[in-house]
Protein backbone atom coordinates (compact mmCIF):
# COMPACT_ATOMS: atom_id res chain seq x y z
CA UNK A 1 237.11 218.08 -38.68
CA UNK A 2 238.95 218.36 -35.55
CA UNK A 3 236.97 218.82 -31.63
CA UNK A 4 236.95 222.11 -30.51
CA UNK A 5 237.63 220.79 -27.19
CA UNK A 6 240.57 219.02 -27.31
CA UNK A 7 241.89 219.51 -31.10
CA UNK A 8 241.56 215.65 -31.62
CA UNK A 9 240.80 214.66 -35.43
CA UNK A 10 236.96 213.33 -35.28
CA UNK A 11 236.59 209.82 -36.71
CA UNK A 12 233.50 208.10 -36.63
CA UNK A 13 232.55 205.13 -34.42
CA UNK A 14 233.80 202.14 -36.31
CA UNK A 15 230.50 199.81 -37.89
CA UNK A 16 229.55 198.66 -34.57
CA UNK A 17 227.71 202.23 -33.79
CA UNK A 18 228.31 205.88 -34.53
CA UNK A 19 229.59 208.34 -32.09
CA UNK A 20 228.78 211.88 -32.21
CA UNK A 21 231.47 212.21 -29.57
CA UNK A 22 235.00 212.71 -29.31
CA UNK A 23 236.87 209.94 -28.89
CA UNK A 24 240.06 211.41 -27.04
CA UNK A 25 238.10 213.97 -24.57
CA UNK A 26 234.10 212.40 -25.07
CA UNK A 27 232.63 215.95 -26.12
CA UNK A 28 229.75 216.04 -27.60
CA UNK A 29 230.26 216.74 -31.38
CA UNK A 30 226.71 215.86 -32.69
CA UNK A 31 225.58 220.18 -33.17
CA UNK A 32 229.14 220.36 -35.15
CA UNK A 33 228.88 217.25 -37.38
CA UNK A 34 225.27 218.28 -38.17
CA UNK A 35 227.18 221.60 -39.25
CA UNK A 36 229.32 220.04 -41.09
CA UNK A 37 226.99 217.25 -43.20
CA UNK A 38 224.87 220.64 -44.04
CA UNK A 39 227.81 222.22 -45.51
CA UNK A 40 228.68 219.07 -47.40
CA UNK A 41 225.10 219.03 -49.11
CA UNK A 42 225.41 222.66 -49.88
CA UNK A 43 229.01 221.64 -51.72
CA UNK A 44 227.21 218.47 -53.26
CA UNK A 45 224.32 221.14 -54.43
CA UNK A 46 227.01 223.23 -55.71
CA UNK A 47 228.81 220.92 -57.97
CA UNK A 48 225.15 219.41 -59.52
CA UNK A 49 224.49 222.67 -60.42
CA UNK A 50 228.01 223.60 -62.04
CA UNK A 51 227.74 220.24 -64.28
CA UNK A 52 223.95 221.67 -65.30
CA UNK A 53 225.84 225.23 -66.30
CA UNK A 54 224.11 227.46 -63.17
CA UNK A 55 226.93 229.08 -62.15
CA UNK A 56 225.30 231.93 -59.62
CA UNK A 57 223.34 229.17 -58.05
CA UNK A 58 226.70 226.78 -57.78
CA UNK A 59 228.37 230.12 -56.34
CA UNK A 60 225.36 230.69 -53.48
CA UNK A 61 225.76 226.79 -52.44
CA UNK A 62 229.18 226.72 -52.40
CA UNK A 63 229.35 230.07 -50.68
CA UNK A 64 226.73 228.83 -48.35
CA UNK A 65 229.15 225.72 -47.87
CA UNK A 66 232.02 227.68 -46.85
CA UNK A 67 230.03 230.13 -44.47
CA UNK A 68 229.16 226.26 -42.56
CA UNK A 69 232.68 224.87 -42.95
CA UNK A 70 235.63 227.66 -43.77
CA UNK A 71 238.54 225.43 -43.47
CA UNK A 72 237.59 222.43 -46.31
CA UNK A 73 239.92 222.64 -49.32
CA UNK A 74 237.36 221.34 -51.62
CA UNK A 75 235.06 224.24 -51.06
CA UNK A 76 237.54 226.96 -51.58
CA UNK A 77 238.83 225.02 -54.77
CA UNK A 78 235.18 224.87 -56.03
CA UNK A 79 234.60 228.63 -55.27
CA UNK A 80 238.48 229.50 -57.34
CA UNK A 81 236.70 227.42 -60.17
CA UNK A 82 233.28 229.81 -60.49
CA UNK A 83 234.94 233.02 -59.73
CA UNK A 84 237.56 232.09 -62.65
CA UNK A 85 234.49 231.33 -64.70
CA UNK A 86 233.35 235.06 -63.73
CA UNK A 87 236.34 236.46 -65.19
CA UNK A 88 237.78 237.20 -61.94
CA UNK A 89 240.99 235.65 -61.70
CA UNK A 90 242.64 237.32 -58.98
CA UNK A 91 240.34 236.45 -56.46
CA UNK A 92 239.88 233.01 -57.91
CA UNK A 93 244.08 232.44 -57.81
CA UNK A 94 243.90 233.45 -54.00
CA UNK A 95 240.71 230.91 -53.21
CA UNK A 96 243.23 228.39 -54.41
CA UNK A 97 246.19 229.23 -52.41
CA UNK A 98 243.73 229.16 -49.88
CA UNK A 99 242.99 225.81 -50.55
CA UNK A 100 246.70 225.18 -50.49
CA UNK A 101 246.65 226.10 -47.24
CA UNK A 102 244.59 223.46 -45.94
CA UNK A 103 245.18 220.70 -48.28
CA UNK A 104 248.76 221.36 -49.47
CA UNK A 105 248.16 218.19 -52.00
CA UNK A 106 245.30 219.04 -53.62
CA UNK A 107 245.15 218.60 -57.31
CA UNK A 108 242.59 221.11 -58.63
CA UNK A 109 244.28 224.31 -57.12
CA UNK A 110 247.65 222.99 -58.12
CA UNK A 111 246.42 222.27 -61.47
CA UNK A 112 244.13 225.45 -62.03
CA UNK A 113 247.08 227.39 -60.53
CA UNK A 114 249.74 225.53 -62.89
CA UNK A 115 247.23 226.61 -65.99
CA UNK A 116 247.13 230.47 -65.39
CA UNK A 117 251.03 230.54 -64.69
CA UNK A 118 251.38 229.11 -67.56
CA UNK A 119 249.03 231.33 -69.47
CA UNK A 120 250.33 234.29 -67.89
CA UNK A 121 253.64 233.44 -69.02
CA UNK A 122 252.75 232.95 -72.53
């Protein structure tokens, strides 16, 4: 997550105290990390309810993830995996080059991209 202020990459405060502000330009973050520890429960939601089989309810979550946080990978790689379990391919193939975008190294769109290349090609 970077600070809308200054760009700066957020860390936390190290063990001796957490600070909701930035540590390059001191803005206050706390509003945007709350934003952004909602959106990571309504990812975690989304994957508990994948493993259990509910795939609309996985699909809300994770859609209510990415209207929180649009730029995480792992979000857009979770929502190429349910649309691809729709049947809808196409838009699932672009949620992973999406995820590409942000996370050039991530394995699941590289992996779920290498598997319907190579079933296309077949």
């Amino acid at each position: 997550m970077k600070c809308p202020v200054c760009g700066a990459v957020y860390r936390p405060a190290t063990a001796n105290g957490h600070s909701l502000n930035c540590r390059r330009c001191k803005a206050d973050l706390s509003d945007l990390i709350r934003i952004h520890d909602q959106a990571i429960w309504y990812h975690r939601q989304a994957l508990l309810l994948l493993q259990q089989g509910c795939y609309s309810e996985a699909k809300a979550n994770n859609d209510q993830a990415l209207a929180l946080y649009a730029s995480h990978a792992d979000f857009h790689a979770l929502a190429g995996k349910l649309l691809a379990l729709e049947g809808n391919f196409q838009d699932a193939i672009a949620c992973w080059q999406r995820t590409l975008k942000f996370d050039p190294q991530n394995a699941i769109a590289h992996a779920c991209l290498q598997i319907l290349t190579f079933t296309v090609d077949c």
